[in-house]
N, C-alpha and C. Protein backbone atom coordinates (compact mmCIF):
# COMPACT_ATOMS: atom_id res chain seq x y z
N UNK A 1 -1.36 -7.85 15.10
CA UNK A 1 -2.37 -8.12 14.09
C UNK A 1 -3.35 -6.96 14.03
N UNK A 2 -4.28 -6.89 13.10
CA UNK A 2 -4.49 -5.42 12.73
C UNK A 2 -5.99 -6.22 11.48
N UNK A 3 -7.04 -5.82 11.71
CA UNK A 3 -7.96 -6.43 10.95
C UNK A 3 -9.19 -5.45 11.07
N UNK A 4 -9.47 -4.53 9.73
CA UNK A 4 -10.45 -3.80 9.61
C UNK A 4 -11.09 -3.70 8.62
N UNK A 5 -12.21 -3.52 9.01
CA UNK A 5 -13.35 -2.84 7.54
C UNK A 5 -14.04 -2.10 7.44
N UNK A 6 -14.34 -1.99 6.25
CA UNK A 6 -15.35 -0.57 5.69
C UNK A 6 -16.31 -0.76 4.98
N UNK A 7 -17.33 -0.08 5.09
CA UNK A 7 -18.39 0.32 4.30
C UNK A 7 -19.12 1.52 3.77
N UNK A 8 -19.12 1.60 2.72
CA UNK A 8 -19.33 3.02 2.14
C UNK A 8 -20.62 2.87 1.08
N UNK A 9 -21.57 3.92 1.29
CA UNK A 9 -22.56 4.04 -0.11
C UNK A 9 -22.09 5.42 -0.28
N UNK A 10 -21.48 5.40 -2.09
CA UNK A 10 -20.46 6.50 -2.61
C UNK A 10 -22.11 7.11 -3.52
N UNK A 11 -21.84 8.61 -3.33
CA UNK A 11 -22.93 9.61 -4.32
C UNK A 11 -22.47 10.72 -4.43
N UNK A 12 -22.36 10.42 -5.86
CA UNK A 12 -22.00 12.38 -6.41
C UNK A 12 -22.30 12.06 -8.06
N UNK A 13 -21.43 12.86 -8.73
CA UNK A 13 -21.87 13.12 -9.87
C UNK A 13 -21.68 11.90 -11.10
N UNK A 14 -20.86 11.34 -10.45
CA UNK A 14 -20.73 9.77 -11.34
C UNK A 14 -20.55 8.85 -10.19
N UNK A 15 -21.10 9.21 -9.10
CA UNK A 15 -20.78 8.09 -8.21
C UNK A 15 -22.19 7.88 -8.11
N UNK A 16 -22.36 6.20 -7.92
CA UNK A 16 -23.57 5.75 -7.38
C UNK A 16 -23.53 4.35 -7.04
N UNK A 17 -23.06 3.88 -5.85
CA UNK A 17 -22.25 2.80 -5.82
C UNK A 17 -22.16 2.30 -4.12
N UNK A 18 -22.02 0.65 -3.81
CA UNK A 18 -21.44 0.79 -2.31
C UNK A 18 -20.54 0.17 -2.40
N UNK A 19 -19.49 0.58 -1.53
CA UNK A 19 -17.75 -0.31 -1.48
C UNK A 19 -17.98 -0.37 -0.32
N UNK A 20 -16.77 -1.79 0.04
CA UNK A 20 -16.30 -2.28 1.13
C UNK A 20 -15.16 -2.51 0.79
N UNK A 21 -14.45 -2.63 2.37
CA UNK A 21 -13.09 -2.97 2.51
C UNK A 21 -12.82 -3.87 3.34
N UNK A 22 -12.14 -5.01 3.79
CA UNK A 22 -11.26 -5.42 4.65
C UNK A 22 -10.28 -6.14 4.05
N UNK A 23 -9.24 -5.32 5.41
CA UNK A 23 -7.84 -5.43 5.77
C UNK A 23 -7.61 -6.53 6.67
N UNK A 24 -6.64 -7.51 6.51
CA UNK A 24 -5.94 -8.23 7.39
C UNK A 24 -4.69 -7.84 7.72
N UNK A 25 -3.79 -7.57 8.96
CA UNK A 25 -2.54 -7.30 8.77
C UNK A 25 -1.60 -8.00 9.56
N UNK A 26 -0.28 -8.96 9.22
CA UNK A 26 0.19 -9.16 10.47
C UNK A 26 1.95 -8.58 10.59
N UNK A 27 2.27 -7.77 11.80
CA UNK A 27 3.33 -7.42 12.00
C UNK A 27 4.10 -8.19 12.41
N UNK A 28 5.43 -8.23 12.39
CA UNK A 28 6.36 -9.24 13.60
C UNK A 28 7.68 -8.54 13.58
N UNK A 29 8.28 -7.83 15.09
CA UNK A 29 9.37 -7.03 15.54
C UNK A 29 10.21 -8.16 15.86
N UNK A 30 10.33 -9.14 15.86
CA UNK A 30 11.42 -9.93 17.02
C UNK A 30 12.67 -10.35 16.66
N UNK A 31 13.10 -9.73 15.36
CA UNK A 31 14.44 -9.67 15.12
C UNK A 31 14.87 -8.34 15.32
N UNK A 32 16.17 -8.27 15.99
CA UNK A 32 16.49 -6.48 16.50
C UNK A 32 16.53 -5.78 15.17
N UNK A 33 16.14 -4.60 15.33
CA UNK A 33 15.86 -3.68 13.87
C UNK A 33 15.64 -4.28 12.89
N UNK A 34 14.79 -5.62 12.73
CA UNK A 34 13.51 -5.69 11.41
C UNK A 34 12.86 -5.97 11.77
N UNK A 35 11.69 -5.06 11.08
CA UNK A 35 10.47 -5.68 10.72
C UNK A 35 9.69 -6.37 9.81
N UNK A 36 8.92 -6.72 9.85
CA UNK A 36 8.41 -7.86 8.84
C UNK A 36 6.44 -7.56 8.70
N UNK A 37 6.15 -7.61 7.48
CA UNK A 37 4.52 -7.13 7.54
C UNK A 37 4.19 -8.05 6.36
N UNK A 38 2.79 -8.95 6.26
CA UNK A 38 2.38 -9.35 5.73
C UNK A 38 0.85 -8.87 5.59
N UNK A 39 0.05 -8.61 4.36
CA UNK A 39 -0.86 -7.79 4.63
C UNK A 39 -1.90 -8.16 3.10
N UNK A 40 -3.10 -8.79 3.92
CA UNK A 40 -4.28 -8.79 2.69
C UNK A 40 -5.13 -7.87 2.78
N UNK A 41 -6.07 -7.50 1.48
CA UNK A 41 -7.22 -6.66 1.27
C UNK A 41 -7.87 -6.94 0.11
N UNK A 42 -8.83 -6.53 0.46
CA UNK A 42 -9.89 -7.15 -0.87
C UNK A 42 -11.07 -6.15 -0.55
N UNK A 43 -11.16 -5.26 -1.35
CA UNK A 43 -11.78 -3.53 -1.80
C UNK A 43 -13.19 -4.48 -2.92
N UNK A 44 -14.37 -4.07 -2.87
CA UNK A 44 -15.46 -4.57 -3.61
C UNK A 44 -16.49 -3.51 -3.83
N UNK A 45 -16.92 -2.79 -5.30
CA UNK A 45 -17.46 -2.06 -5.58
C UNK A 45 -18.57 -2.63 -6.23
N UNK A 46 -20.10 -1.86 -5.62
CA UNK A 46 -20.90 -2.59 -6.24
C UNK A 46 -22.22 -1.51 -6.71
N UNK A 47 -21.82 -1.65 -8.39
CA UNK A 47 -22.68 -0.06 -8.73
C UNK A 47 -24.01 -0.58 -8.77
N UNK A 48 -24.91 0.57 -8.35
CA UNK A 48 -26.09 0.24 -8.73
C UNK A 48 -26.68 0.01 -10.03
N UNK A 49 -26.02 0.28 -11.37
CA UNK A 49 -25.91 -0.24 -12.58
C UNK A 49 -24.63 -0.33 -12.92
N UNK A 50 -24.38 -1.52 -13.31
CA UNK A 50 -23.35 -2.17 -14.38
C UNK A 50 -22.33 -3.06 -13.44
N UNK A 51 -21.21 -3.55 -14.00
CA UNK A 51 -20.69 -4.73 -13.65
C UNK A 51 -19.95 -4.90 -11.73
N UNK A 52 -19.69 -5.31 -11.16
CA UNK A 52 -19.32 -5.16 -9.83
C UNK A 52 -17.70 -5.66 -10.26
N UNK A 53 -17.38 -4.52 -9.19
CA UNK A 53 -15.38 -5.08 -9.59
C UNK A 53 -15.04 -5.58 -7.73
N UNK A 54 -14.21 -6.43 -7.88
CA UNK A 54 -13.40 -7.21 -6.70
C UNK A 54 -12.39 -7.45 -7.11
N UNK A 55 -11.35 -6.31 -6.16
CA UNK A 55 -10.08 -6.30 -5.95
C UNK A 55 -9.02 -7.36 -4.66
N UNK A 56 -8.59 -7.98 -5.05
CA UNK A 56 -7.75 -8.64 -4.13
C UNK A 56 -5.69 -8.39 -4.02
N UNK A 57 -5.82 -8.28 -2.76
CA UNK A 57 -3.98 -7.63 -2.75
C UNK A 57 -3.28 -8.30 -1.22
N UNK A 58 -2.59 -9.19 -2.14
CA UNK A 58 -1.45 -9.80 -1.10
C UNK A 58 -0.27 -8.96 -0.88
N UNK A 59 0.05 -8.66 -0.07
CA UNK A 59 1.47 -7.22 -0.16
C UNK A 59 1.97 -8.00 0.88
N UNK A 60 3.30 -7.80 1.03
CA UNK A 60 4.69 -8.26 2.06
C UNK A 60 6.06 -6.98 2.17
N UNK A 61 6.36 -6.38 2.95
CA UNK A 61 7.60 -5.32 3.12
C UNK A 61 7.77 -5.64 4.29
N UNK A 62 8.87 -4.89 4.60
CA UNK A 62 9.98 -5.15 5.84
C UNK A 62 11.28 -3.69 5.43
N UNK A 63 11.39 -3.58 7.14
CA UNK A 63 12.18 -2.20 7.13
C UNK A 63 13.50 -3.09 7.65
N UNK A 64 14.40 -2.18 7.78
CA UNK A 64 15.27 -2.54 8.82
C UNK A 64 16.18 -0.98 8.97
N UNK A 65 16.68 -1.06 10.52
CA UNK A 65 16.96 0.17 11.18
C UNK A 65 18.63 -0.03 11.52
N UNK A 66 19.40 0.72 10.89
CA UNK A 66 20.75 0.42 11.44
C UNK A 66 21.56 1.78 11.71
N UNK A 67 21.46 2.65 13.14
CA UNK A 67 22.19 3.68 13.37
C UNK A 67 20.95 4.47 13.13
N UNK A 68 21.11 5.58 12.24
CA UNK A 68 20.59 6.73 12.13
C UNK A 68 19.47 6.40 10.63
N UNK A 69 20.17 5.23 10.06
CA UNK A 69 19.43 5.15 8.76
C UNK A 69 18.37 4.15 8.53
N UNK A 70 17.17 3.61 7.84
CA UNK A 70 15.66 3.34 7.94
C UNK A 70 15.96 2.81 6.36
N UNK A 71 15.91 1.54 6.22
CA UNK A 71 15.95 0.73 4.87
C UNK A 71 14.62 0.13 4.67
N UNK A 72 13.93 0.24 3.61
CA UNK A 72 12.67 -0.64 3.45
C UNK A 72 11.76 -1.11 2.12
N UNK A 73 11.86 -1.88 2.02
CA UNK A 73 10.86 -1.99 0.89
C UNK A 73 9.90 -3.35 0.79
N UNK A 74 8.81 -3.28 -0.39
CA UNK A 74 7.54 -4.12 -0.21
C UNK A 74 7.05 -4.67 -1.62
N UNK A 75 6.38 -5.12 -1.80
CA UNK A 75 5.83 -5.76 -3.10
C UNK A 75 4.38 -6.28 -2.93
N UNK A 76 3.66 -6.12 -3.47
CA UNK A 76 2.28 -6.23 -3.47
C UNK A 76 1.77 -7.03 -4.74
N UNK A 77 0.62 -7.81 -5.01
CA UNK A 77 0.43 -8.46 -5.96
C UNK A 77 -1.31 -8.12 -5.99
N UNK A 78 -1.95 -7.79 -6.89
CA UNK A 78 -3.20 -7.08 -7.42
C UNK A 78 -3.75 -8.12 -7.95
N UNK A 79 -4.80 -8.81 -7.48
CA UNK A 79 -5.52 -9.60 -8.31
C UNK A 79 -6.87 -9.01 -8.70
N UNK A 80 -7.31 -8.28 -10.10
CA UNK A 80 -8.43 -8.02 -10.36
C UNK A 80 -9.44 -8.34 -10.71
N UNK A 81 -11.10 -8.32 -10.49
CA UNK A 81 -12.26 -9.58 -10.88
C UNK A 81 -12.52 -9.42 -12.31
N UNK A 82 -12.58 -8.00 -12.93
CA UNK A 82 -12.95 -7.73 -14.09
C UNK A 82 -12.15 -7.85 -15.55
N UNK A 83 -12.10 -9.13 -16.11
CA UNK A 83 -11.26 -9.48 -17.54
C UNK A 83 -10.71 -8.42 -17.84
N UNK A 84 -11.64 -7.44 -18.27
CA UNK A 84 -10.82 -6.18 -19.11
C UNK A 84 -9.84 -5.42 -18.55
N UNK A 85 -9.59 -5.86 -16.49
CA UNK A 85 -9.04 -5.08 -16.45
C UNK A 85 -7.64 -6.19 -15.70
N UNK A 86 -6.29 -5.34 -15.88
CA UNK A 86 -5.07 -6.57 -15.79
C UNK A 86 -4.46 -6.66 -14.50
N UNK A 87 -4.58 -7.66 -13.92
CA UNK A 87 -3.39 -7.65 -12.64
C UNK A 87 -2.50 -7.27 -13.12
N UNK A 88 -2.04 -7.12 -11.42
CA UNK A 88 -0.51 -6.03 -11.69
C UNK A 88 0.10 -6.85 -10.01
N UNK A 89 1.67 -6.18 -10.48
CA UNK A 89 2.24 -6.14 -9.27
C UNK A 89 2.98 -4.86 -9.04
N UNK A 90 3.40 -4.34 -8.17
CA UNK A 90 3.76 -3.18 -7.94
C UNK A 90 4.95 -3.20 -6.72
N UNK A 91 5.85 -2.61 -6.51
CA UNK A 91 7.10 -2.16 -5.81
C UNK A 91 7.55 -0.86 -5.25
N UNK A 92 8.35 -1.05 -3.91
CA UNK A 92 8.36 0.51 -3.86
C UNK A 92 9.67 -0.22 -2.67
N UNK A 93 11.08 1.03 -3.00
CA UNK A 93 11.99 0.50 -1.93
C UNK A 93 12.41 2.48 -1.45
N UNK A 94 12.94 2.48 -0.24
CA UNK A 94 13.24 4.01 0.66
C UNK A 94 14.14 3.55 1.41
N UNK A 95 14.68 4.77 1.58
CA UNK A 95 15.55 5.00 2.52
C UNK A 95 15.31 6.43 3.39
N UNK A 96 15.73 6.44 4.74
CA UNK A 96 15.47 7.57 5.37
C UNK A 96 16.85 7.55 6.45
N UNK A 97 17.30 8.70 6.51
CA UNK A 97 18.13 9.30 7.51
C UNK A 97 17.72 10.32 8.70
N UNK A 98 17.79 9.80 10.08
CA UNK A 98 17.01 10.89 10.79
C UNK A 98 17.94 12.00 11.09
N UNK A 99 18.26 13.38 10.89
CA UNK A 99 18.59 14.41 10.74
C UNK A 99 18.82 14.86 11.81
N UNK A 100 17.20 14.82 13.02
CA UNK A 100 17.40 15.38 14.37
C UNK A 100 16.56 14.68 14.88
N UNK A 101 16.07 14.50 16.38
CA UNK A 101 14.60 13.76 16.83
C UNK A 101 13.78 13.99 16.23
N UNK A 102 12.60 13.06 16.00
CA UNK A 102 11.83 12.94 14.72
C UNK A 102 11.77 13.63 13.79
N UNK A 103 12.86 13.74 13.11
CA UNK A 103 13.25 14.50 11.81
C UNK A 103 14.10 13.55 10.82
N UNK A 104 12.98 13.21 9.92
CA UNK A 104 14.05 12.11 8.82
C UNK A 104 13.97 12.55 6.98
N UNK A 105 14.81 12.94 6.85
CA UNK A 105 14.53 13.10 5.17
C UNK A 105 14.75 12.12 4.22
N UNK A 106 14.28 11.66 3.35
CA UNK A 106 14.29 10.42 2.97
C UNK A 106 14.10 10.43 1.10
N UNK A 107 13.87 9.41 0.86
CA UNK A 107 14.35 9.50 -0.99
C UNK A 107 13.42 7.92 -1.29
N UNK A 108 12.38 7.69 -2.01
CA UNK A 108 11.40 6.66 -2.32
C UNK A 108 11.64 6.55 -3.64
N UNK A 109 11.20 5.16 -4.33
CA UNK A 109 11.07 4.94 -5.98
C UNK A 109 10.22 3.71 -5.90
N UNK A 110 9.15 3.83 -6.32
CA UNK A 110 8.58 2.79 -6.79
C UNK A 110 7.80 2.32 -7.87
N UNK A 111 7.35 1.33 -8.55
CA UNK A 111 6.85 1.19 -10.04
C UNK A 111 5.73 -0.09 -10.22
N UNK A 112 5.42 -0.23 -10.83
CA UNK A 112 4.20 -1.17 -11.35
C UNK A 112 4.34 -1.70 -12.65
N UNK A 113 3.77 -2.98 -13.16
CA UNK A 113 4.41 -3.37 -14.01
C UNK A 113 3.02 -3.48 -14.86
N UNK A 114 2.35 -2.25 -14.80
CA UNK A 114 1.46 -1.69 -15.79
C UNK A 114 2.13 -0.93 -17.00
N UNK A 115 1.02 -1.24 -18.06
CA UNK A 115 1.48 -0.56 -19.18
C UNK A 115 1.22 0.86 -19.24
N UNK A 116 2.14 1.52 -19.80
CA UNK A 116 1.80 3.04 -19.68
C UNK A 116 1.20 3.81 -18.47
N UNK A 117 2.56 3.49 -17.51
CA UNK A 117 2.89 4.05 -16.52
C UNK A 117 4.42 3.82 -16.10
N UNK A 118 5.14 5.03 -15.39
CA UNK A 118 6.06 6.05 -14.85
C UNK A 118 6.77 5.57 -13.78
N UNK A 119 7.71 5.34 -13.33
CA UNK A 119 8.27 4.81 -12.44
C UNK A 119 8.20 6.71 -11.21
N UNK A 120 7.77 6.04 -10.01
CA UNK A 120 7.19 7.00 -8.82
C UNK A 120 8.48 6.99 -8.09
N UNK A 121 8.79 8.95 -8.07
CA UNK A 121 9.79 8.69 -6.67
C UNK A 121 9.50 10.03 -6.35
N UNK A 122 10.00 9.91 -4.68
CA UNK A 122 9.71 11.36 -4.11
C UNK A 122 11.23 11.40 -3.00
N UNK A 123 11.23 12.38 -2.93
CA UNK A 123 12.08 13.32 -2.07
C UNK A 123 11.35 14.12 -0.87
N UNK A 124 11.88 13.98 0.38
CA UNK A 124 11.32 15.04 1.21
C UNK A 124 12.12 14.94 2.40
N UNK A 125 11.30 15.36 3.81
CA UNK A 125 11.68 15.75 5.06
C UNK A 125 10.03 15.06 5.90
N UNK A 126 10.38 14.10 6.77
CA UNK A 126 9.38 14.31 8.07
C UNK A 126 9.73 14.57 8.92
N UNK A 127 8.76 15.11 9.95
CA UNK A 127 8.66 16.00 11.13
C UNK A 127 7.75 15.73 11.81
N UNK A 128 7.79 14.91 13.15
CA UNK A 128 6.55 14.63 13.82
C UNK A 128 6.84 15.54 15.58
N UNK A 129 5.87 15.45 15.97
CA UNK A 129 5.75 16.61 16.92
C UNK A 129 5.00 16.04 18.38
């Protein structure tokens, strides 16, 4: 389990504002090579003029590990406070192959079921040391 928060007073040139954060998280390993994550947050911005927004996000993913290769994906659900602006849900599934000791290159795609927006994917290599 995993449970944190934040507090921030944001200032710059259009910022004038305090946010908070907390995270709830819970992991569970006890099936051999899966994992399982269930995970809330709720982000709250509160300007010193004009409307206050409260974000709420239920998310759930799970990996699983078989040989050399790293399967995983998650789904998240966006509940937003402000009418004008629209919940969403969002997705993202990967795969990774480890290459050499901590060396995995891997291939991501994920999307949101916002309007006028791009389905996200990346390509790369990690390397931890």
């Amino acid at each position: 389990f995993t449970a944190f928060y934040g507090d921030a007073e944001l200032k710059g040139n259009s910022l004038d504002a305090d946010q908070s954060l907390l995270a709830l998280e819970a992991r569970y390993a006890g099936f051999e090579n899966l994992n399982l994550e269930l995970a809330y947050y709720n982000t709250e911005v509160k300007p010193k003029s004009g409307t206050k927004k409260d974000n709420d996000t239920i998310a759930i993913a799970a990996d699983y590990t078989w040989n050399k290769w790293n399967f995983a994906g998650g789904i998240a659900s966006i509940d937003r406070s402000l009418v004008s602006e629209k919940d969403y849900t969002e997705w993202f599934l990967n795969t990774g192959y480890g290459i050499a000791p901590n060396t995995t290159v891997y291939v991501e795609i994920g999307d949101n079921d916002l309007d006028n927006t791009d389905v996200g994917y990346g390509v790369g290599i990690k390397a931890s040391f």
